[in-house]
Each structure stands twice: as structure tokens, then as C-alpha cells.
C-alpha atoms as a PDB file:
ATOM      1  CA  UNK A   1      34.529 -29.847  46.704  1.00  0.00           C
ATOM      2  CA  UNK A   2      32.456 -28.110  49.493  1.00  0.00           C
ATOM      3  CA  UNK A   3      28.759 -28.148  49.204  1.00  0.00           C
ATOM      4  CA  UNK A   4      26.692 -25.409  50.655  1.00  0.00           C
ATOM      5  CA  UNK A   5      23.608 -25.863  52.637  1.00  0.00           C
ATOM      6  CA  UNK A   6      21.139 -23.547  53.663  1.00  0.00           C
ATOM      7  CA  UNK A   7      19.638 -23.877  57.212  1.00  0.00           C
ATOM      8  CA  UNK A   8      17.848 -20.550  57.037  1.00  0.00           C
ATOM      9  CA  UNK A   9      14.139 -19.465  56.970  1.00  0.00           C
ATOM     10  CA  UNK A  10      12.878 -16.828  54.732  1.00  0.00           C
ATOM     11  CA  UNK A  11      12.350 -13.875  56.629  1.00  0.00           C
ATOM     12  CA  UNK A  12       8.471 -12.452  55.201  1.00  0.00           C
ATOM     13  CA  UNK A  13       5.267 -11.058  56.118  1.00  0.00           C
ATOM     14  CA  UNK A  14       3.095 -13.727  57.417  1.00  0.00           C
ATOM     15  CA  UNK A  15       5.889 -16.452  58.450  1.00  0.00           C
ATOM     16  CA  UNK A  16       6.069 -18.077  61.719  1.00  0.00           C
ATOM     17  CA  UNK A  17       6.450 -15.974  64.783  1.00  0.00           C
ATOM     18  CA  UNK A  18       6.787 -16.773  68.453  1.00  0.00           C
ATOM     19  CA  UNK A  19       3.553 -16.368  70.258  1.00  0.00           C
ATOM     20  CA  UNK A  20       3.649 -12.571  71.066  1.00  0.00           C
ATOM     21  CA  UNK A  21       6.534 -11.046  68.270  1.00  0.00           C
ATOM     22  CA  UNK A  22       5.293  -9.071  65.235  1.00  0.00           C
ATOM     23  CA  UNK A  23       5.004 -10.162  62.620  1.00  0.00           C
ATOM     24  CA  UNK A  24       7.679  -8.798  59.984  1.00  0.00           C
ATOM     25  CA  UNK A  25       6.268  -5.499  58.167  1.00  0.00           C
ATOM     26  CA  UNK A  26       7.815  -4.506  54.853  1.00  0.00           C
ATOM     27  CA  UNK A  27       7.414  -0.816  53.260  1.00  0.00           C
ATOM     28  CA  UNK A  28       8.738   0.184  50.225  1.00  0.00           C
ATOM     29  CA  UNK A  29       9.986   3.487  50.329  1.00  0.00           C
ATOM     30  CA  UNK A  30      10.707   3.877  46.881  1.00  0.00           C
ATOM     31  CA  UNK A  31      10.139   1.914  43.500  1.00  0.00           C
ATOM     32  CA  UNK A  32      12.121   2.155  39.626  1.00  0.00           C
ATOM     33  CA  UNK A  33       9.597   3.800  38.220  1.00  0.00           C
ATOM     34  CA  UNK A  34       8.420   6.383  40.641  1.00  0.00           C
ATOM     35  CA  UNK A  35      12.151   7.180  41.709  1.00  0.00           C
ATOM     36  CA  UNK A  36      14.869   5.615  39.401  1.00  0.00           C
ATOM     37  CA  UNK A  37      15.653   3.322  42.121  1.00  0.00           C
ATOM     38  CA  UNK A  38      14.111   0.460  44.425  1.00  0.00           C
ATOM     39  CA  UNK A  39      14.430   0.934  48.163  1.00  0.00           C
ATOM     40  CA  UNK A  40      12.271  -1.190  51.400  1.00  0.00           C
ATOM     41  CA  UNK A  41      11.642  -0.231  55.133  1.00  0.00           C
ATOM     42  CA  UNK A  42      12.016  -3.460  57.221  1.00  0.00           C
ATOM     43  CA  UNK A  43      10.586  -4.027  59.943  1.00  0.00           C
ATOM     44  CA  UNK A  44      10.936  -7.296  62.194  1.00  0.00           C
ATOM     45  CA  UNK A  45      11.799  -8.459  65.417  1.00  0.00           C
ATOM     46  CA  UNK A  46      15.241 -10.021  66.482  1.00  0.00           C
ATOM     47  CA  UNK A  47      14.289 -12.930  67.408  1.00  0.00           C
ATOM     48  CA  UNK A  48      12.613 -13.601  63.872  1.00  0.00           C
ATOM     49  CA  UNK A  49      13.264 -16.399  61.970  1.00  0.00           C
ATOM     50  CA  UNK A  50      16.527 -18.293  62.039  1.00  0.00           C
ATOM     51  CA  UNK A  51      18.164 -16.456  64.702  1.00  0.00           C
ATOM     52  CA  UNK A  52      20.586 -16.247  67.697  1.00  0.00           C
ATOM     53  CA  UNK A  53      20.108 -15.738  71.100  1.00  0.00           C
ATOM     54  CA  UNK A  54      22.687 -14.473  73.463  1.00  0.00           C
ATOM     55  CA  UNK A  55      22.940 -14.334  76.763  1.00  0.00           C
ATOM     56  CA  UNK A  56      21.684 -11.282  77.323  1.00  0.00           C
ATOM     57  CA  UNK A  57      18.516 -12.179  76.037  1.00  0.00           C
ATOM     58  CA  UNK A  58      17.597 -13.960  79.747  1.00  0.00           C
ATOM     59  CA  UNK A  59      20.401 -12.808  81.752  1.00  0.00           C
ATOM     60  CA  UNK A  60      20.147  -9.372  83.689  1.00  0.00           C
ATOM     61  CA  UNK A  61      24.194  -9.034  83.484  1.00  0.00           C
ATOM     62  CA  UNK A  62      24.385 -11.442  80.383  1.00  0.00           C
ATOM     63  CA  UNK A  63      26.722 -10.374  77.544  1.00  0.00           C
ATOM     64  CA  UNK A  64      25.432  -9.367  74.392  1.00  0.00           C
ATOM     65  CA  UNK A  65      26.764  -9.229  70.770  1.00  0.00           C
ATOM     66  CA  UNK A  66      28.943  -6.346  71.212  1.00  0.00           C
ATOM     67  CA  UNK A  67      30.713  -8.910  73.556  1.00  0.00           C
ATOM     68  CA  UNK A  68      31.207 -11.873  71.019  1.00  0.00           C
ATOM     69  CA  UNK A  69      34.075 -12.307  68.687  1.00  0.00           C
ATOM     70  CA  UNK A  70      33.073 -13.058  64.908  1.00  0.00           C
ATOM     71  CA  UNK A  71      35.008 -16.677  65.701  1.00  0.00           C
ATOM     72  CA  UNK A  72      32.149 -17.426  68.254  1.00  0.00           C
ATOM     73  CA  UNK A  73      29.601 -17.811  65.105  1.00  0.00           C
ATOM     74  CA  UNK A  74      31.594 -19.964  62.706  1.00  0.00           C
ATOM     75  CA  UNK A  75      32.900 -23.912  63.679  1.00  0.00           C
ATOM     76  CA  UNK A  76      32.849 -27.677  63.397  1.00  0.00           C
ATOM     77  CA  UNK A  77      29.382 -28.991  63.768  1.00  0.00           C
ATOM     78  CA  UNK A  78      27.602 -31.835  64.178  1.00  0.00           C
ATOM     79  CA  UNK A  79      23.517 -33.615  63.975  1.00  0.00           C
ATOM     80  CA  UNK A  80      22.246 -35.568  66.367  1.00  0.00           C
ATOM     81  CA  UNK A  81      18.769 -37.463  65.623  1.00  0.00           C
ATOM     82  CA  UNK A  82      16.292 -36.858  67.864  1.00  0.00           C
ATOM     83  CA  UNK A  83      13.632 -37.707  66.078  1.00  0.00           C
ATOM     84  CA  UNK A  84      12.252 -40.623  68.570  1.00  0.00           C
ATOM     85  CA  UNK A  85      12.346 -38.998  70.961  1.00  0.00           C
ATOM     86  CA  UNK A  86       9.283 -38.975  73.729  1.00  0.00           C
ATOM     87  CA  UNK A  87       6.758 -35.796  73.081  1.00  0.00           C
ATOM     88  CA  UNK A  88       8.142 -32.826  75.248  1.00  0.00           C
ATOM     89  CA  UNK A  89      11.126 -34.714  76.546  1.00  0.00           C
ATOM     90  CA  UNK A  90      14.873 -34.851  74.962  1.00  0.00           C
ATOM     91  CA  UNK A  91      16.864 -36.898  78.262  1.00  0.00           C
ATOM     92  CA  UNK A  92      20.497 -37.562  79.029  1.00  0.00           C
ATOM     93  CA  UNK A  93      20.819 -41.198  77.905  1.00  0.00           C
ATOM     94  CA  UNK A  94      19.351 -40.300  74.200  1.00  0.00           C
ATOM     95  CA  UNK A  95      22.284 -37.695  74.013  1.00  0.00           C
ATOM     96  CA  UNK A  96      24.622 -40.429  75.353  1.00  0.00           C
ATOM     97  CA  UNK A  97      25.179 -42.193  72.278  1.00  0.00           C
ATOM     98  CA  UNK A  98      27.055 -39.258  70.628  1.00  0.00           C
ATOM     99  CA  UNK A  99      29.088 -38.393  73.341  1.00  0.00           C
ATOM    100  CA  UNK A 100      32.252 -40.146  71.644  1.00  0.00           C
ATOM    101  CA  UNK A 101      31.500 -37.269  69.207  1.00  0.00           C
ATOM    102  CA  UNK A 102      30.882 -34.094  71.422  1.00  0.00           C
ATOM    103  CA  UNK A 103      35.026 -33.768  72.117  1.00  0.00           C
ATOM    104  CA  UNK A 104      35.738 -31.795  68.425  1.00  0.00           C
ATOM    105  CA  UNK A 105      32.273 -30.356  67.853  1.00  0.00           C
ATOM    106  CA  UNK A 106      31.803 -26.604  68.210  1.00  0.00           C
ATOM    107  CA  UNK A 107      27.674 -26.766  67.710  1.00  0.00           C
ATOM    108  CA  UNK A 108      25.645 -29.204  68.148  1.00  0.00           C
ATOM    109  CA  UNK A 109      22.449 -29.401  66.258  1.00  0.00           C
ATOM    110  CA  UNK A 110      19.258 -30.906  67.755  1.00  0.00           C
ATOM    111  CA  UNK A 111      17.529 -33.048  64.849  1.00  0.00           C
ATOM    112  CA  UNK A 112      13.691 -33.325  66.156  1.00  0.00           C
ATOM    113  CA  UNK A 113      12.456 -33.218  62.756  1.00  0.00           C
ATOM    114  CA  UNK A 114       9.588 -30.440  63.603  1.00  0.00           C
ATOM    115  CA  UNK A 115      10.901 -28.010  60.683  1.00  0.00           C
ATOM    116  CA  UNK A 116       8.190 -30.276  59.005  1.00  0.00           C
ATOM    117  CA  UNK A 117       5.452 -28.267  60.630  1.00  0.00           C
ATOM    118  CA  UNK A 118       6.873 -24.947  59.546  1.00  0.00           C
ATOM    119  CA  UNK A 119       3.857 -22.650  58.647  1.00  0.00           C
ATOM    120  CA  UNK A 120       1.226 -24.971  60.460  1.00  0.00           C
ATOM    121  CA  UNK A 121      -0.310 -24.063  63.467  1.00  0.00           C
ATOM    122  CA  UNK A 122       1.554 -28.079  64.953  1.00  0.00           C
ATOM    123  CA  UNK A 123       4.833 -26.205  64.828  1.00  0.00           C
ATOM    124  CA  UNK A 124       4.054 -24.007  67.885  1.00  0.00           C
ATOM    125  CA  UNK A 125       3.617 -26.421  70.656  1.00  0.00           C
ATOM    126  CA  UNK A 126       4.846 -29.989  71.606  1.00  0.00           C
ATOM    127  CA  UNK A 127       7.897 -30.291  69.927  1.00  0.00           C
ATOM    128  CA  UNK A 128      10.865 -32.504  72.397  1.00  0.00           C
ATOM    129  CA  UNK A 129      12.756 -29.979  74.377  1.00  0.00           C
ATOM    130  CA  UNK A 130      16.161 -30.870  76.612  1.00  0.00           C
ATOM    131  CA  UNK A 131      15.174 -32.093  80.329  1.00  0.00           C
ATOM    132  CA  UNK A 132      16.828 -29.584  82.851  1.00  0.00           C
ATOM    133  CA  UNK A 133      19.206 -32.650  83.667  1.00  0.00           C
ATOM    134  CA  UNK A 134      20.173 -32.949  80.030  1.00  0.00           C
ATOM    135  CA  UNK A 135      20.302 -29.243  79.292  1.00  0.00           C
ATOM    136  CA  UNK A 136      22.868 -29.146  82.159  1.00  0.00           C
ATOM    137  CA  UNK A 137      24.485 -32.214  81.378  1.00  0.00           C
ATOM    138  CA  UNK A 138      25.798 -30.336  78.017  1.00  0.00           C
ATOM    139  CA  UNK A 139      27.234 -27.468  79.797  1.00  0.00           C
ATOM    140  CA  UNK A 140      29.913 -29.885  80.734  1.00  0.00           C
ATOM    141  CA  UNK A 141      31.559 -29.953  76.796  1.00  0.00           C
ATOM    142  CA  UNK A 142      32.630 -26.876  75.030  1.00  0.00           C
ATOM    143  CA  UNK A 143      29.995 -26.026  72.529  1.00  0.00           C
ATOM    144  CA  UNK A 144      30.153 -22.327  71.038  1.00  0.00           C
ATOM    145  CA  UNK A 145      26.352 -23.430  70.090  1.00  0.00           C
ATOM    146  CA  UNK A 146      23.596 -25.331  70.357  1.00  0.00           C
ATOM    147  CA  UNK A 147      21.055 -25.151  67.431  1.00  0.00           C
ATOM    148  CA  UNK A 148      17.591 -26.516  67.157  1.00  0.00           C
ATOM    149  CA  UNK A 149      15.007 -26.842  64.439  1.00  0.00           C
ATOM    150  CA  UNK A 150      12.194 -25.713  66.443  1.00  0.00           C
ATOM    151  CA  UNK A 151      10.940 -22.582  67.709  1.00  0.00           C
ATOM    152  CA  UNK A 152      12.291 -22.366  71.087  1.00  0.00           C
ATOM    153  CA  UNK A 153      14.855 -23.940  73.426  1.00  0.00           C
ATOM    154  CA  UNK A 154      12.116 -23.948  76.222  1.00  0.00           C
ATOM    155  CA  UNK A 155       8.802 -25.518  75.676  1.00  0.00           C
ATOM    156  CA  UNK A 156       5.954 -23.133  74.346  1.00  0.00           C
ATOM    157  CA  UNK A 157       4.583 -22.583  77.931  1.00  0.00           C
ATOM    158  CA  UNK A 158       7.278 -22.366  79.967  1.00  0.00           C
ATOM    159  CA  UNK A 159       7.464 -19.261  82.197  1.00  0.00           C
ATOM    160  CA  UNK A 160      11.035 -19.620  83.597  1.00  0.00           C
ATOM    161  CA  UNK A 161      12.763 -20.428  80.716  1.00  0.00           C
ATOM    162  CA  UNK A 162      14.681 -22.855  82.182  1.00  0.00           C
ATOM    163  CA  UNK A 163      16.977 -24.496  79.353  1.00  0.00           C
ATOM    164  CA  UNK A 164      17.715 -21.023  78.132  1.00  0.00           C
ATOM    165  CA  UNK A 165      18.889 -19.898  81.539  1.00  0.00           C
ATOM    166  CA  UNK A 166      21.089 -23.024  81.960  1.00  0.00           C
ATOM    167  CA  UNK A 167      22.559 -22.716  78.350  1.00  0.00           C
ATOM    168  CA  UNK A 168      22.921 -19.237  78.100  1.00  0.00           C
ATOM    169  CA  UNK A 169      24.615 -18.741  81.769  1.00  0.00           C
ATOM    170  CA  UNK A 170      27.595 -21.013  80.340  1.00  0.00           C
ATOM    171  CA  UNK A 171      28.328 -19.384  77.639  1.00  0.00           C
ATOM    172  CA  UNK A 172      26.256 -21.481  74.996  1.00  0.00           C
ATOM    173  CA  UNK A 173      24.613 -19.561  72.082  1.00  0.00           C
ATOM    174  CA  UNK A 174      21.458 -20.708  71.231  1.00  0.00           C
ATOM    175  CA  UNK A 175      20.106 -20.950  67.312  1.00  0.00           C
ATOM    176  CA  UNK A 176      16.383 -21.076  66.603  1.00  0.00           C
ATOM    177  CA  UNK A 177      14.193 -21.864  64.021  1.00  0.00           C
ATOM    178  CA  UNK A 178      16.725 -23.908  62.037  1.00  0.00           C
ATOM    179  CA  UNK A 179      15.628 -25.009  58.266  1.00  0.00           C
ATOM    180  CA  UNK A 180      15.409 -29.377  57.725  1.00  0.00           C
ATOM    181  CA  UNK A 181      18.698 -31.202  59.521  1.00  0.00           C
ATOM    182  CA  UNK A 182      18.304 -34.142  57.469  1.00  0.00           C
ATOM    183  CA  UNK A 183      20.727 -33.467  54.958  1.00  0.00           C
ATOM    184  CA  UNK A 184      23.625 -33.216  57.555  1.00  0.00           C
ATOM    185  CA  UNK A 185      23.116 -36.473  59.227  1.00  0.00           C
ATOM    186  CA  UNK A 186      26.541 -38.313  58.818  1.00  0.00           C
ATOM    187  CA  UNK A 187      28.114 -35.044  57.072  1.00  0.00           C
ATOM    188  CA  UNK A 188      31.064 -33.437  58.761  1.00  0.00           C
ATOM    189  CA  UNK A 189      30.088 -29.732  58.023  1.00  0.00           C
ATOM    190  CA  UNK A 190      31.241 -26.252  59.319  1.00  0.00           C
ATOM    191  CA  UNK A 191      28.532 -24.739  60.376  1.00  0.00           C
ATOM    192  CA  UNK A 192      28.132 -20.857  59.940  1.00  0.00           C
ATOM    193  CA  UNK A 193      25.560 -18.683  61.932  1.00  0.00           C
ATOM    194  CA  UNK A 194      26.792 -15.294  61.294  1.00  0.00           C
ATOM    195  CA  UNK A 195      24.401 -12.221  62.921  1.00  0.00           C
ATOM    196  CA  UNK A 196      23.387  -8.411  61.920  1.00  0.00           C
ATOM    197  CA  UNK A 197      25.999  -6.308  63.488  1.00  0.00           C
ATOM    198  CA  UNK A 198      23.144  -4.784  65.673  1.00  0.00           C
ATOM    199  CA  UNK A 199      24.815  -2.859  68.786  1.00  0.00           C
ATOM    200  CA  UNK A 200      23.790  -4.323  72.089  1.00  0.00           C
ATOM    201  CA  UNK A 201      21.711  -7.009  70.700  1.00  0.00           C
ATOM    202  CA  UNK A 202      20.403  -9.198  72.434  1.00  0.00           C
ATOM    203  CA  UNK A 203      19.326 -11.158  69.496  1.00  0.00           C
ATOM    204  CA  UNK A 204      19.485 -11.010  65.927  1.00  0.00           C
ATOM    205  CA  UNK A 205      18.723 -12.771  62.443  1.00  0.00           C
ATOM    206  CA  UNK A 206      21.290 -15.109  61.106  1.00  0.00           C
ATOM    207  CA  UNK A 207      22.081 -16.810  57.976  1.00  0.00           C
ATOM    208  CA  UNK A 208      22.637 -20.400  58.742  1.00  0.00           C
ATOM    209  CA  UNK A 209      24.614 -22.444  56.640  1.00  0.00           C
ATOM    210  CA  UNK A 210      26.830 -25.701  56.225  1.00  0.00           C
ATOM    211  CA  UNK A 211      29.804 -26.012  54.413  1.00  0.00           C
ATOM    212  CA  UNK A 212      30.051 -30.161  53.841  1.00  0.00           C
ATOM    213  CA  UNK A 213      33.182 -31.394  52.245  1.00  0.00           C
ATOM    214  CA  UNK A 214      32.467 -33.659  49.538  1.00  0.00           C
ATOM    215  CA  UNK A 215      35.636 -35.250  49.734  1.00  0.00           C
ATOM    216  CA  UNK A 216      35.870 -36.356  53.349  1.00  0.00           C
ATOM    217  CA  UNK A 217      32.054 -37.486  53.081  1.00  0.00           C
ATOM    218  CA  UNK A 218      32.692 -39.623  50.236  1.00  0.00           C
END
């Protein structure tokens, strides 16, 4: 029996936004009983909410979705628990441990446990990002993905975006704004991050889920 778990924010007016992207605007264009028939403008960014970046989202030459194969979005994942670690800092040896693990994993999901802060002003700033060293250090496996439930790869005043750069230049997909890990630790899941067919897109909205098999977990 597969269970299904939902690892994606509700995209609304008034959620959580990077520092600088709108906020999400909804319209409605038509209602049931002006026009028979219920119909919504919506506006947002593509970086909003749960989303993807690619790597032509930092890269001058990088590729974007019209590039990527539905398979890229869809594969074995795994949780590793960050949660101790130091303010600002995720380094090599912490990502050590799970290296026995790394060898079958398609994306990797970096448990910080800052989707607690979600729609408080905390979630913004001084959540554990990966050290340059680790960041590169990860290029070295063949991830599809790395996800992360916080609001940025990079810390929230960086100005070279430095673990995006490394990431993205290897071929890594990045996923934002993830919804609470906890449930997956010491699930084997598939983990889905499927985007808007937007052409050229840099970016876009995804709906993030796991598939865990009961079976195997029990």
C-alpha cells in the first residue's frame, strides 16, 4: 500500500515570499452567479512557493525547462536530518554519515526543520545552509535534486549565490520551500516534483509529493 505525502505549500495571497517577489495576486474574472460559471486570474511569481529552480535561473548559458525530460522530476529519494546542525552552517562531515546511502538516491532532501517558522518573520533569515566545500562535495554523486525546507539554497544575504551556482552548474535541480520532512525520516519514498509546463522557465511551481511504500517500511 503506498501512502501519499504532501510536501507542498499553499500557493495564496499573503504567504511567504522571498525578500523582493510579489506577492501572489488573485482576480476573479468571473463568478456562478454573475456568469453561470467560476473563473480566476493568477498572478504569482515562479519562484513562489514550493518550487524548482533550474539552471538557468543563475547561469547565463544554463538550461532551462524546455531542456529537462519529465524523468528528471520524478525518483528515489531520501531525508537527511539536519536539524543540529550549527546556525548558518550545514559542513561535509554532518553529510558524511549518509554517504553509504547517497549511491541509489535520486534527491536528497535537506531536513533543517525551519518549515516550523513558515509564516513568521524567523523563517527568512538564519536557517543552516551547505558550506561551499559541502555544496561541492555533493556534486560528486548523481542527484537529479536536491530539496530543502527552507527558503533558499543560499543564505538570505548572500550576493553571489554561491551554493546555487555550484549546484546548478552540475546539473542539480534545486527544490525550495519544501512542506515538514519529518514524516519521511526512515521512509524509502519516491519523491515527485513535477513543474508548470511554462516555456523557457527558468523556474516554476511544483507539487511536491512522496509516494512511501507501506510494505517495505513495515
Amino acid at each position: 500500500m503506498m501512502r501519499v505525502i504532501d510536501l507542498t505549500r499553499t500557493i495564496e495571497p499573503g504567504m511567504p515570499c522571498y525578500p523582493g517577489t510579489p506577492q501572489p495576486v488573485f482576480h476573479s474574472l468571473s463568478s456562478i452567479g454573475r456568469d453561470g460559471f467560476a473563473e480566476q486570474q493568477l498572478t504569482f511569481s515562479s519562484h513562489t512557493g514550493t518550487h524548482v529552480d533550474l539552471p538557468s535561473h543563475i547561469l547565463p548559458a544554463g538550461c532551462s525547462l524546455d531542456d529537462f525530460t519529465l524523468d528528471r522530476f520524478a525518483g528515489k529519494g531520501m531525508v537527511v536530518d539536519l536539524r543540529g546542525s550549527a546556525v548558518g552552517s550545514i559542513a561535509i562531515k554532518e553529510l558524511q554519515v549518509f554517504e553509504a546511502d547517497f549511491a541509489g538516491c535520486d534527491f536528497l532532501l535537506l531536513y533543517s526543520g525551519w518549515s516550523q517558522y513558515w509564516g513568521t518573520p524567523a523563517y527568512y533569515t538564519g536557517y543552516p545552509v551547505l558550506s561551499s566545500d559541502a555544496a561541492l562535495w555533493l556534486t560528486g554523486f548523481h542527484f537529479k535534486g536536491i530539496g530543502v525546507d527552507m527558503i533558499s539554497v543560499d543564505a538570505s544575504d548572500a550576493l553571489d549565490f554561491s551554493v546555487h551556482t555550484l549546484l546548478l552548474e552540475s546539473g542539480i535541480i534545486l527544490i525550495e520551500n519544501l512542506a515538514d520532512l519529518s514524516p519521511l525520516l526512515s521512509s524509502p519514498f519516491t519523491f515527485y516534483c513535477f513543474p508548470l509546463k511554462i516555456a523557457q522557465a527558468e523556474a516554476s511551481p511544483i507539487r511536491a509529493v512522496a509516494f512511501v511504500d507501506e510494505k517495505s517500511h513495515a
